[in-house]
Structures are given as structure tokens and as C-alpha cells.
N, C-alpha and C. Protein backbone atom coordinates (compact mmCIF):
# COMPACT_ATOMS: atom_id res chain seq x y z
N UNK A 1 -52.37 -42.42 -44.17
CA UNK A 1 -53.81 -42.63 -44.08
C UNK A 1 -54.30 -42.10 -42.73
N UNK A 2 -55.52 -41.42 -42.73
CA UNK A 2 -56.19 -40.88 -41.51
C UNK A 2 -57.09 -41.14 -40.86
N UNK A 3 -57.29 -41.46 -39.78
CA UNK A 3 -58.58 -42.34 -38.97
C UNK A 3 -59.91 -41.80 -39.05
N UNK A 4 -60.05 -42.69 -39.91
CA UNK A 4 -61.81 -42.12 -39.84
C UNK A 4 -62.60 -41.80 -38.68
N UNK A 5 -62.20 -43.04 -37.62
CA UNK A 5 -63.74 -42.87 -36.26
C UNK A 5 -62.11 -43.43 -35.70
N UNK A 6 -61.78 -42.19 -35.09
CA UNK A 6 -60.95 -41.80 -33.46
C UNK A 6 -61.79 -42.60 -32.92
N UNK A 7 -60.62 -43.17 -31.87
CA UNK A 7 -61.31 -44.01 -30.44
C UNK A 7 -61.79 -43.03 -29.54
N UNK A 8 -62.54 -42.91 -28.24
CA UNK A 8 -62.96 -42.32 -27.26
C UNK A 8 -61.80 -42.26 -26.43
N UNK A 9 -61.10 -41.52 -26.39
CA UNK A 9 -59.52 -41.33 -25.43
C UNK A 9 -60.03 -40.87 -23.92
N UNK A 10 -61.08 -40.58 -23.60
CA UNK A 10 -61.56 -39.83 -22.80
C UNK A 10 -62.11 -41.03 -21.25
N UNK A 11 -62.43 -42.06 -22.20
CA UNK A 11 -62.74 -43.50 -21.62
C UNK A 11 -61.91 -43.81 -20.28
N UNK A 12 -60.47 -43.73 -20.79
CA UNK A 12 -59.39 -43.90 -19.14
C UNK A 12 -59.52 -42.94 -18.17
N UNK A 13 -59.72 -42.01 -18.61
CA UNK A 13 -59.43 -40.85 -17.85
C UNK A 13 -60.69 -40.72 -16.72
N UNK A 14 -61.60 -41.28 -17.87
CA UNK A 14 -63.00 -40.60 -16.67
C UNK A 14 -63.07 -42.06 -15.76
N UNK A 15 -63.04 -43.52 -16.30
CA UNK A 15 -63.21 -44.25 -15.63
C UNK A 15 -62.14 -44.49 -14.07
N UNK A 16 -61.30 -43.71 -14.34
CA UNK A 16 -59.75 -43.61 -13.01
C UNK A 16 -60.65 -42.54 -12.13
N UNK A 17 -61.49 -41.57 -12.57
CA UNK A 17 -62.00 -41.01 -11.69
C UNK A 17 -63.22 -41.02 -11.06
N UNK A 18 -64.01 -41.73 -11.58
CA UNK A 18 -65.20 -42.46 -11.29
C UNK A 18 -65.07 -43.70 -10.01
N UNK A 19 -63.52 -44.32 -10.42
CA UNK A 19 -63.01 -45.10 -8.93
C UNK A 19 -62.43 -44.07 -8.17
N UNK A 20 -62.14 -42.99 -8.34
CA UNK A 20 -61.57 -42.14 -6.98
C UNK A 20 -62.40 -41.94 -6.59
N UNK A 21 -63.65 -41.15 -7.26
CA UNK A 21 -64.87 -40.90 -5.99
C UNK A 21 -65.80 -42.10 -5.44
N UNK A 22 -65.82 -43.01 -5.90
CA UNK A 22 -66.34 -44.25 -5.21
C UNK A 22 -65.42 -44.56 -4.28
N UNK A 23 -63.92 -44.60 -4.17
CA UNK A 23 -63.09 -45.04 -3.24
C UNK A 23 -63.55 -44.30 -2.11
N UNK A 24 -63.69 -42.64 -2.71
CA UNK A 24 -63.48 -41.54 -1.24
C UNK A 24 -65.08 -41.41 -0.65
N UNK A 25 -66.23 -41.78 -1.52
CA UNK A 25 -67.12 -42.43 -1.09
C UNK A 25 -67.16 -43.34 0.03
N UNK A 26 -66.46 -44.52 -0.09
CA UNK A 26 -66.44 -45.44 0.90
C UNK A 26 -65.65 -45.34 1.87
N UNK A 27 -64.58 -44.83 1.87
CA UNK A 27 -63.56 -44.03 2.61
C UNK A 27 -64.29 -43.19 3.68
N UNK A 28 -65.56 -42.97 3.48
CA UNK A 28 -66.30 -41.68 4.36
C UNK A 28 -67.57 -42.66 4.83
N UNK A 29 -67.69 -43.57 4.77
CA UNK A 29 -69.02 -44.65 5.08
C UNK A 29 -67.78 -45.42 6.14
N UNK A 30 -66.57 -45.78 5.75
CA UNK A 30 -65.80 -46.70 7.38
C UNK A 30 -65.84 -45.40 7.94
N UNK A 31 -65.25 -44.54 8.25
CA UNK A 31 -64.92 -43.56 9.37
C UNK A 31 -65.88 -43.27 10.58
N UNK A 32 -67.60 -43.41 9.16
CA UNK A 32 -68.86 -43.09 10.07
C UNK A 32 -69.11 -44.34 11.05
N UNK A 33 -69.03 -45.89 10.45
CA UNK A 33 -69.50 -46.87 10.86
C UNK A 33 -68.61 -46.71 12.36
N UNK A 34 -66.91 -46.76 12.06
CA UNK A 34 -66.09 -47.29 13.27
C UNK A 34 -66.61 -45.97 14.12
N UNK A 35 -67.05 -44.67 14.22
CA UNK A 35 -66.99 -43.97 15.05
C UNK A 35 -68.53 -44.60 15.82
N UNK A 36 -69.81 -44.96 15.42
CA UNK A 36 -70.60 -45.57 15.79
C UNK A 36 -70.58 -46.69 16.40
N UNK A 37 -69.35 -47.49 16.04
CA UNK A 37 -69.08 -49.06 16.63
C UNK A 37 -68.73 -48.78 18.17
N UNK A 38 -67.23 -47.04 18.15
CA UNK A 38 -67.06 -47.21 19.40
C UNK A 38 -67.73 -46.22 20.07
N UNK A 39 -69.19 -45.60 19.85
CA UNK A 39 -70.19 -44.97 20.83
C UNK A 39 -70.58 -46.28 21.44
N UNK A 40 -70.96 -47.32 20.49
CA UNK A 40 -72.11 -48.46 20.99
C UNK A 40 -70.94 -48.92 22.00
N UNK A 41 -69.29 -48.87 21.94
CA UNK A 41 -68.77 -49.81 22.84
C UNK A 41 -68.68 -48.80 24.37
N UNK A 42 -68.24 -47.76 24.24
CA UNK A 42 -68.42 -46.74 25.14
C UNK A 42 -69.80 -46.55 25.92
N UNK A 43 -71.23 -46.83 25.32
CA UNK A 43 -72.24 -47.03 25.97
C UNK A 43 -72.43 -48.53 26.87
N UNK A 44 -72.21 -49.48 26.19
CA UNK A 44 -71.69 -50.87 27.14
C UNK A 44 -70.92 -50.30 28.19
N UNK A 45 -69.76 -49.80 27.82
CA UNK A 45 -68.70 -49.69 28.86
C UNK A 45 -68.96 -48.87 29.92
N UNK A 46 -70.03 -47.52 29.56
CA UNK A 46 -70.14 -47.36 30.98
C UNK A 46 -71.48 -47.73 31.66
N UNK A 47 -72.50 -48.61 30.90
CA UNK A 47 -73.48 -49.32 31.78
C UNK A 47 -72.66 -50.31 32.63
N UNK A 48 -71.86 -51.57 32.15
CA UNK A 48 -70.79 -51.97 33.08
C UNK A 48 -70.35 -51.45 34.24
N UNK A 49 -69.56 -50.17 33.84
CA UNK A 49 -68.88 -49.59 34.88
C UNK A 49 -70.47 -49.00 36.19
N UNK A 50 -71.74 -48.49 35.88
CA UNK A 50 -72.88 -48.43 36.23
C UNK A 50 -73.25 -49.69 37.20
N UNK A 51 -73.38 -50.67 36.58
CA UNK A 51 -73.79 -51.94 37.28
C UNK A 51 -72.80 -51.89 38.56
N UNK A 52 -71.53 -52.13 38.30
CA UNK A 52 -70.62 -52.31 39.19
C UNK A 52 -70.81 -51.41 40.46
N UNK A 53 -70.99 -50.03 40.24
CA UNK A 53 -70.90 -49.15 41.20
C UNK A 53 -72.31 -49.43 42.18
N UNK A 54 -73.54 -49.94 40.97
CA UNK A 54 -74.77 -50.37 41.89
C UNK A 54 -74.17 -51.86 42.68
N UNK A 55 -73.70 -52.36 42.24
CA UNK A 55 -73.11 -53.24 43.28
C UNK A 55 -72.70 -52.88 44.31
N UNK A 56 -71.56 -52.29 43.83
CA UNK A 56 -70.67 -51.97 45.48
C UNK A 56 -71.63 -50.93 46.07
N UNK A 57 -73.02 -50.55 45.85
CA UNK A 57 -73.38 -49.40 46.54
C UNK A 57 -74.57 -50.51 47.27
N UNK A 58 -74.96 -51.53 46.83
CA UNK A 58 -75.76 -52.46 47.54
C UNK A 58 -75.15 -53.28 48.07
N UNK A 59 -73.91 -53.87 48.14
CA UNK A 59 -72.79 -54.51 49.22
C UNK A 59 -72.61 -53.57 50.86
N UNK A 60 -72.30 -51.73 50.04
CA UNK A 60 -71.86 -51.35 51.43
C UNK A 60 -72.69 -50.32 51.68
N UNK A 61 -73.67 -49.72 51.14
CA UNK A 61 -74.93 -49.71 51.37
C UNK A 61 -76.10 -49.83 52.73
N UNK A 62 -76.44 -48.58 52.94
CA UNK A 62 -77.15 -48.95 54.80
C UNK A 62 -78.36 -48.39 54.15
N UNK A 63 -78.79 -47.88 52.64
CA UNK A 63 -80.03 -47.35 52.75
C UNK A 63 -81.02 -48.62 52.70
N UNK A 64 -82.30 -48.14 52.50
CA UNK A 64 -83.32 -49.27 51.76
C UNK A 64 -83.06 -50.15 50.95
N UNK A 65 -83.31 -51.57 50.78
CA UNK A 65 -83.89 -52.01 49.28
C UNK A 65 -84.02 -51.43 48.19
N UNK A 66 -85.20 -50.96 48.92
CA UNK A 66 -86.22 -49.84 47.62
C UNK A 66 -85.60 -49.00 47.03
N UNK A 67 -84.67 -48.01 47.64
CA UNK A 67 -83.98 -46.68 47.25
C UNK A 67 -82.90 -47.47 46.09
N UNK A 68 -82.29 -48.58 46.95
CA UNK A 68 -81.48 -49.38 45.92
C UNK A 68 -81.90 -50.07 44.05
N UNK A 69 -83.43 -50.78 44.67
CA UNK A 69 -83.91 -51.10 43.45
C UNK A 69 -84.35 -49.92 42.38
N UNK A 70 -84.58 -48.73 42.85
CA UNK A 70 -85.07 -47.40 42.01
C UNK A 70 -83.87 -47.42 41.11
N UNK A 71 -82.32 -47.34 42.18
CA UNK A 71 -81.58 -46.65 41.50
C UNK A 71 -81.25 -47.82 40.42
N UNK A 72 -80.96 -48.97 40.92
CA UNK A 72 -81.12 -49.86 39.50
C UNK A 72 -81.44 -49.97 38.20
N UNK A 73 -83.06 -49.63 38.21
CA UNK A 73 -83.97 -49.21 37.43
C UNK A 73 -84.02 -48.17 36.75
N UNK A 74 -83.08 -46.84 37.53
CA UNK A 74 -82.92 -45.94 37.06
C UNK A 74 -81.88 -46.46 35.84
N UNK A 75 -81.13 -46.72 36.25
CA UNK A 75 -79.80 -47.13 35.68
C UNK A 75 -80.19 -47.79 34.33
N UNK A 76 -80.73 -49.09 34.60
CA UNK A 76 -81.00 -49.58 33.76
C UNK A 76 -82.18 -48.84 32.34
N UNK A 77 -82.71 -48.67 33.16
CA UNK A 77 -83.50 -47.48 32.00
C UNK A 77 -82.72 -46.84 31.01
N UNK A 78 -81.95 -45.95 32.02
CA UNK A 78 -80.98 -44.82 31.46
C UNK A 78 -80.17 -45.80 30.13
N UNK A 79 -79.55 -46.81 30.63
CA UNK A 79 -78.94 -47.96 29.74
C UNK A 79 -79.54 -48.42 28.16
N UNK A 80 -80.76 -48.62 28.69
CA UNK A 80 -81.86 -48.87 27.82
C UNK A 80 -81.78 -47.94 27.16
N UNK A 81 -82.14 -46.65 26.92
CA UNK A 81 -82.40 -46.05 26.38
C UNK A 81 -81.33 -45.22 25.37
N UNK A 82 -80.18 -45.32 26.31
CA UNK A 82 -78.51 -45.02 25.43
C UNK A 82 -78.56 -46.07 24.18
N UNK A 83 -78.99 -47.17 24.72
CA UNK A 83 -78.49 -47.91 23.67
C UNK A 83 -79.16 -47.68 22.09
N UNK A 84 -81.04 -47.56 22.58
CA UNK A 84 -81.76 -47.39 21.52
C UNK A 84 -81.60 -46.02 20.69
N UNK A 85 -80.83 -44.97 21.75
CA UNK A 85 -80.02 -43.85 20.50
C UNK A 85 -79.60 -44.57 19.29
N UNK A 86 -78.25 -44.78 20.05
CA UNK A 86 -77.37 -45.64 18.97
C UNK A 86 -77.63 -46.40 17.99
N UNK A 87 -78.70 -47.58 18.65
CA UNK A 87 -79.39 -48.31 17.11
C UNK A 87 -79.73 -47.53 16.44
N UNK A 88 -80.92 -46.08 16.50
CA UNK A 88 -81.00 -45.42 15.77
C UNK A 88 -80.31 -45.04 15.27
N UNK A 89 -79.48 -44.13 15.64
CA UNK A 89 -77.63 -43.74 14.90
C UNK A 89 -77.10 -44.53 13.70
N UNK A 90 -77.11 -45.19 13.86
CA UNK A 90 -76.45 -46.83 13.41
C UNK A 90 -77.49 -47.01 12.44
N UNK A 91 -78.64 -46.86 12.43
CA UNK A 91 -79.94 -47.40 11.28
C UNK A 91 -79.82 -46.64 10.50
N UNK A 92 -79.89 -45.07 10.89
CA UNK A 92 -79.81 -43.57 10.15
C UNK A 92 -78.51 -44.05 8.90
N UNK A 93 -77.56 -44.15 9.89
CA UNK A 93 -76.30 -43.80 9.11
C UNK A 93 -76.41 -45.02 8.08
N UNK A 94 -76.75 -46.40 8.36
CA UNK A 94 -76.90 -47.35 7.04
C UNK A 94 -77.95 -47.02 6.27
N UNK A 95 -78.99 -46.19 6.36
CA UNK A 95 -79.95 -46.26 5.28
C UNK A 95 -79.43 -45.05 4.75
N UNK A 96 -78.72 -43.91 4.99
CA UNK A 96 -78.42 -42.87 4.40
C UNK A 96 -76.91 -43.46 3.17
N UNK A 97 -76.67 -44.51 3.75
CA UNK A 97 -75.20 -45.47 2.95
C UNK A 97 -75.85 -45.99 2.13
N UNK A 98 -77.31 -46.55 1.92
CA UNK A 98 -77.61 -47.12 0.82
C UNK A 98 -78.12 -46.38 0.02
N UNK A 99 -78.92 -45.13 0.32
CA UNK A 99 -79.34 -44.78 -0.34
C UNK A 99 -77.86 -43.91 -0.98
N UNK A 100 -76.96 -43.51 -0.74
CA UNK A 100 -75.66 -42.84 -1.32
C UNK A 100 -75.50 -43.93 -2.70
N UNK A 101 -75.36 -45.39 -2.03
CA UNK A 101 -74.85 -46.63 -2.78
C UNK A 101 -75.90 -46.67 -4.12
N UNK A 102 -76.93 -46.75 -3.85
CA UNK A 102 -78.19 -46.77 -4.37
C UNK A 102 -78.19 -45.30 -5.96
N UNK A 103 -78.05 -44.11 -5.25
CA UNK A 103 -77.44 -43.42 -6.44
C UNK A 103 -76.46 -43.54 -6.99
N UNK A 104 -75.43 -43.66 -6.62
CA UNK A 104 -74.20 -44.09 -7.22
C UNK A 104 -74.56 -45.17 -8.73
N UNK A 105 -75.44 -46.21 -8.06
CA UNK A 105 -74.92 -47.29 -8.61
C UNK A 105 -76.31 -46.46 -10.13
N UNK A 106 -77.18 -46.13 -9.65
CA UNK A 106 -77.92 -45.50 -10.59
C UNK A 106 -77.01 -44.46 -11.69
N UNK A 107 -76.09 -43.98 -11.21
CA UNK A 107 -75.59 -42.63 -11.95
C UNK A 107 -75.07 -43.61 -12.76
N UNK A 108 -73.78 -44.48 -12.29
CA UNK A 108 -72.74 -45.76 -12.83
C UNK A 108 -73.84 -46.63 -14.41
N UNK A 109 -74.91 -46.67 -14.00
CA UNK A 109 -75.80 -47.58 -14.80
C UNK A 109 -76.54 -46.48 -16.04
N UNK A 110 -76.77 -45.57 -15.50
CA UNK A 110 -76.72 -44.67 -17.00
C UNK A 110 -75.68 -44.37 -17.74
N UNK A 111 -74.45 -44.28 -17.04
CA UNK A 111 -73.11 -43.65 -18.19
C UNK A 111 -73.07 -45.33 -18.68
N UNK A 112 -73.52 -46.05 -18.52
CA UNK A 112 -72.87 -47.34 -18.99
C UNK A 112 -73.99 -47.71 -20.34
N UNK A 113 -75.42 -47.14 -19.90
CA UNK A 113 -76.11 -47.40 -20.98
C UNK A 113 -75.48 -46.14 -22.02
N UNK A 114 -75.43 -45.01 -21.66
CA UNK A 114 -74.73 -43.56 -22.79
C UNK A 114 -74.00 -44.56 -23.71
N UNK A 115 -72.85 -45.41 -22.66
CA UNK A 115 -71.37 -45.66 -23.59
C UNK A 115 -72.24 -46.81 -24.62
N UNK A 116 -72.42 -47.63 -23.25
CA UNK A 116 -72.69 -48.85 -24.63
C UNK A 116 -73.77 -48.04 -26.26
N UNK A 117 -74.92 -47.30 -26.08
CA UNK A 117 -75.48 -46.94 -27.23
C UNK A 117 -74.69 -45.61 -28.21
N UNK A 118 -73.54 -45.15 -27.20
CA UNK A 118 -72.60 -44.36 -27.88
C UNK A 118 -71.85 -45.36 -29.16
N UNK A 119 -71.67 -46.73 -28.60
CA UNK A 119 -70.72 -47.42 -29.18
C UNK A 119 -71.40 -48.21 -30.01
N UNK A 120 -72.71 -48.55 -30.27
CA UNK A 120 -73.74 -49.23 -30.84
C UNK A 120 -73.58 -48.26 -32.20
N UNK A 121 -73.86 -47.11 -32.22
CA UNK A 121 -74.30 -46.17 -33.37
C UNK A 121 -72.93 -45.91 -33.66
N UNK A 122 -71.40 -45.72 -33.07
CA UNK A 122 -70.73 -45.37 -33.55
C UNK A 122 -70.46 -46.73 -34.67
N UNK A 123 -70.22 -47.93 -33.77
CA UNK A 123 -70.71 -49.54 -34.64
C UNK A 123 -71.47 -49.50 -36.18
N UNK A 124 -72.59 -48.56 -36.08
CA UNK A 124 -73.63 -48.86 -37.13
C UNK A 124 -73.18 -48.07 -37.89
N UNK A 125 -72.39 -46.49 -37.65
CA UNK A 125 -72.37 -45.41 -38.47
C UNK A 125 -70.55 -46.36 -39.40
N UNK A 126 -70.06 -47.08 -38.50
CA UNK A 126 -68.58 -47.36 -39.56
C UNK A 126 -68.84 -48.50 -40.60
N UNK A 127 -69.86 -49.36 -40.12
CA UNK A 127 -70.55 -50.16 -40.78
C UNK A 127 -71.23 -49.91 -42.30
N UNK A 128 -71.56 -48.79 -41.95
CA UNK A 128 -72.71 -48.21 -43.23
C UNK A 128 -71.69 -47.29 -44.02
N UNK A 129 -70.36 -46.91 -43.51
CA UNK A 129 -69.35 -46.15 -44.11
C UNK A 129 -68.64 -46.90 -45.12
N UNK A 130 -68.57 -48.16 -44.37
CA UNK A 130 -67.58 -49.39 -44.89
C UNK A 130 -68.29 -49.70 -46.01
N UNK A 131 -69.64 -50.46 -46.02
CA UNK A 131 -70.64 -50.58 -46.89
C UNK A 131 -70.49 -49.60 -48.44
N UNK A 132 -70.58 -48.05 -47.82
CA UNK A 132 -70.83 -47.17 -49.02
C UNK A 132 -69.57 -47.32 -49.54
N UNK A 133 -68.64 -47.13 -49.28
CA UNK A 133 -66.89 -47.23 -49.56
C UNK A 133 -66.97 -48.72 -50.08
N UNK A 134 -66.75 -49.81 -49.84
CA UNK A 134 -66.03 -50.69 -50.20
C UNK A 134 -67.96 -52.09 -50.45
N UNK A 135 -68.66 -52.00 -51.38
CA UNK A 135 -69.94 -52.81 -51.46
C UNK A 135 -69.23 -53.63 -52.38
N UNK A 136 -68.24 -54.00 -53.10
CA UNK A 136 -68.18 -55.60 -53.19
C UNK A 136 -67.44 -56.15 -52.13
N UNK A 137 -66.54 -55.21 -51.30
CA UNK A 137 -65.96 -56.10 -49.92
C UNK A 137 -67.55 -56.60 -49.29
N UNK A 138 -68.47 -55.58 -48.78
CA UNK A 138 -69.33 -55.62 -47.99
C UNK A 138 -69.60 -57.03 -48.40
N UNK A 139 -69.99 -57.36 -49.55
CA UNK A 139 -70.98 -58.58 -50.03
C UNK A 139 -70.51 -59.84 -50.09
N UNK A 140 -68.98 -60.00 -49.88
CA UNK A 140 -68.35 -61.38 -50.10
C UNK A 140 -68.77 -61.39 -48.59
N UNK A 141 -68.12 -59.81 -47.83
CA UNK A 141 -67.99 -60.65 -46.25
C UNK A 141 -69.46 -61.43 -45.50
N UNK A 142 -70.18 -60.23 -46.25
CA UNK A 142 -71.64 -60.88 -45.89
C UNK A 142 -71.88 -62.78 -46.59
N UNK A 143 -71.62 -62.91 -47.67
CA UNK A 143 -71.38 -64.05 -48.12
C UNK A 143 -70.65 -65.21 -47.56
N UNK A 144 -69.40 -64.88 -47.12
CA UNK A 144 -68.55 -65.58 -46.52
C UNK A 144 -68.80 -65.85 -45.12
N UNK A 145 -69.49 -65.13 -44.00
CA UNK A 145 -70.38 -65.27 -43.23
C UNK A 145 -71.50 -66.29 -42.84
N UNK A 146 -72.39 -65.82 -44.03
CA UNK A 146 -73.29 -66.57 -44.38
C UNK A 146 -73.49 -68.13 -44.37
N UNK A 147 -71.78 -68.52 -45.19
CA UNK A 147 -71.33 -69.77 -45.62
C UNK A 147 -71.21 -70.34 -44.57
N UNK A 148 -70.30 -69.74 -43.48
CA UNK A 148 -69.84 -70.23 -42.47
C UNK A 148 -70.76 -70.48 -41.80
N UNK A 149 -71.55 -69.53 -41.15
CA UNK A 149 -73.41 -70.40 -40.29
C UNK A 149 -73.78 -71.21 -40.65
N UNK A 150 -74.01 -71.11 -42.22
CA UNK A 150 -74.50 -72.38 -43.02
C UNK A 150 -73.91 -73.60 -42.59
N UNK A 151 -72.49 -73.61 -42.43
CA UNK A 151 -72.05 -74.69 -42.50
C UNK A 151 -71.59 -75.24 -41.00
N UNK A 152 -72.04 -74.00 -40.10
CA UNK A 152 -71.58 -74.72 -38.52
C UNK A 152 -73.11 -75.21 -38.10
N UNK A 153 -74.08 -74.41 -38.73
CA UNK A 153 -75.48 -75.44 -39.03
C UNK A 153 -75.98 -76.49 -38.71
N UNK A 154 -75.38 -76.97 -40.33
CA UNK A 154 -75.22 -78.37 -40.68
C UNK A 154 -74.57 -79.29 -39.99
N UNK A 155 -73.20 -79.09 -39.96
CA UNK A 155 -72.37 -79.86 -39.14
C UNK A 155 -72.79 -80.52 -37.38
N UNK A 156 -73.65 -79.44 -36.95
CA UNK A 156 -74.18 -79.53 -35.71
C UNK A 156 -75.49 -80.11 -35.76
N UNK A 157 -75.94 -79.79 -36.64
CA UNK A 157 -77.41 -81.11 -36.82
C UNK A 157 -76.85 -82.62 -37.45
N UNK A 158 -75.70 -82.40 -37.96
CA UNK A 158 -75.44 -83.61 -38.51
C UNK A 158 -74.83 -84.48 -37.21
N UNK A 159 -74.70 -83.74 -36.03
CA UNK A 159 -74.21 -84.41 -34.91
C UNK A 159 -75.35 -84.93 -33.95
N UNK A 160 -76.51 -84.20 -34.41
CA UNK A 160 -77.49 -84.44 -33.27
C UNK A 160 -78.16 -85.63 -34.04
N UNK A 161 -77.90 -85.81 -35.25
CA UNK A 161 -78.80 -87.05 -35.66
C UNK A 161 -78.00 -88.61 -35.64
């Protein structure tokens, strides 16, 4: 005997690769984040190392105050403003991750509606095969069905009363 409606064999194959490129997807979203984690730590690290040197330059230090507080200010500015790169950096690179995530999950949500209404009609077309082929099977099962609702029905109203 010969199979009427073949399964979709194609199903494993594509879904094993649908997780490889989501893996190598995300695989490429850590690499970006940790290289951003250690700009932001490298920008700390050398405002630190910054502060310090304005220290020891206002400990041993014979100029002004003033010349001192500029360079502070300078500093700190400069600081300031490294950092608000980076947030940007850092904002860029997560909204460009969602929006990646964001298609993805869009592409993922159409092949899933394809399959499921692939599998709906393939459902309806073996149904209506079965039907034309075998209509006194069709009619007991529909019958025998029937009986059974009927009777889990009953049984369940006969519990609620």
C-alpha cells in the first residue's frame, strides 16, 4: 500500500537551521555588547587614572588654584563627555538588537502561520479524501463521536445538578 499524503520531511531540516542562524545571530549581539562593556570600563579607568594625576598635580603643584581648577574641569568635561559616547554606543547597538530580534521574530511568526495553514488544508484535503473513499466509515465515526459528546454532556450536567 502507498501513502497517500507524505509527511513534510523537510520540517527537521529547516527547523535545525533556523536555530543555527538564530544561535549565530546571538553569537554576534554578545561579542558587540562585551566589546562595549569594556570601552565603558576602559573610559572609567582612565578618568580614574585622570583624577589621580589631578591629584598628585595639586599636592605637588606650585601653579594657581585656578590653572588647577580649569584643568579639573577640563578633565572632568572631557570624562563627561567619553562617557555620553558610549551610552550612545551602547543605545545604538541595543536598538539595532531589537530591531534584528524584532524581524527575526516576525520572519519565525509567518513560517509558523505558512506551516500551521499548510497543515490545516493538508487536514481538510485527507479528510474529504477519507469521506469520498470510505462514507459509511465517515458516518459511524461521525456518529460515534456524536454519541460520545452526547454523553460526556450529560454526565457533566448530571454532576452540576
Amino acid at each position: 500500500m502507498h501513502k497517500v499524503w507524505p509527511e513534510d520531511a523537510q520540517e527537521g531540516p529547516e527547523a535545525r537551521s533556523e536555530a543555527k542562524s538564530f544561535q549565530h545571530f546571538e553569537q554576534g549581539i554578545r561579542p558587540a555588547m562585551t566589546e562595549t562593556a569594556e570601552r565603558l570600563g576602559s573610559v572609567v579607568g582612565n578618568a580614574q587614572r585622570n583624577i589621580r594625576r589631578g591629584l598628585e598635580l595639586f599636592r605637588g603643584s606650585k601653579g594657581s588654584a585656578e590653572q588647577l581648577a580649569n584643568q579639573g574641569i577640563d578633565q572632568g568635561s572631557r570624562f563627561i563627555r567619553d562617557i555620553g559616547e558610549e551610552i550612545g554606543d551602547v543605545r545604538r547597538q541595543a536598538e539595532n538588537a531589537i530591531d534584528e530580534l524584532s524581524q527575526l521574530a516576525e520572519e519565525r511568526f509567518q513560517q509558523l502561520r505558512f506551516r500551521t495553514r499548510s497543515a490545516i488544508f493538508r487536514s481538510r484535503d485527507r479528510a474529504r479524501w477519507f469521506a469520498e473513499r470510505h462514507p459509511w466509515k465517515t458516518m459511524l465515526l461521525i456518529t460515534g463521536v456524536g454519541f460520545m459528546l452526547g454523553a460526556a454532556f450529560r454526565a457533566s450536567k448530571g454532576r452540576r445538578d
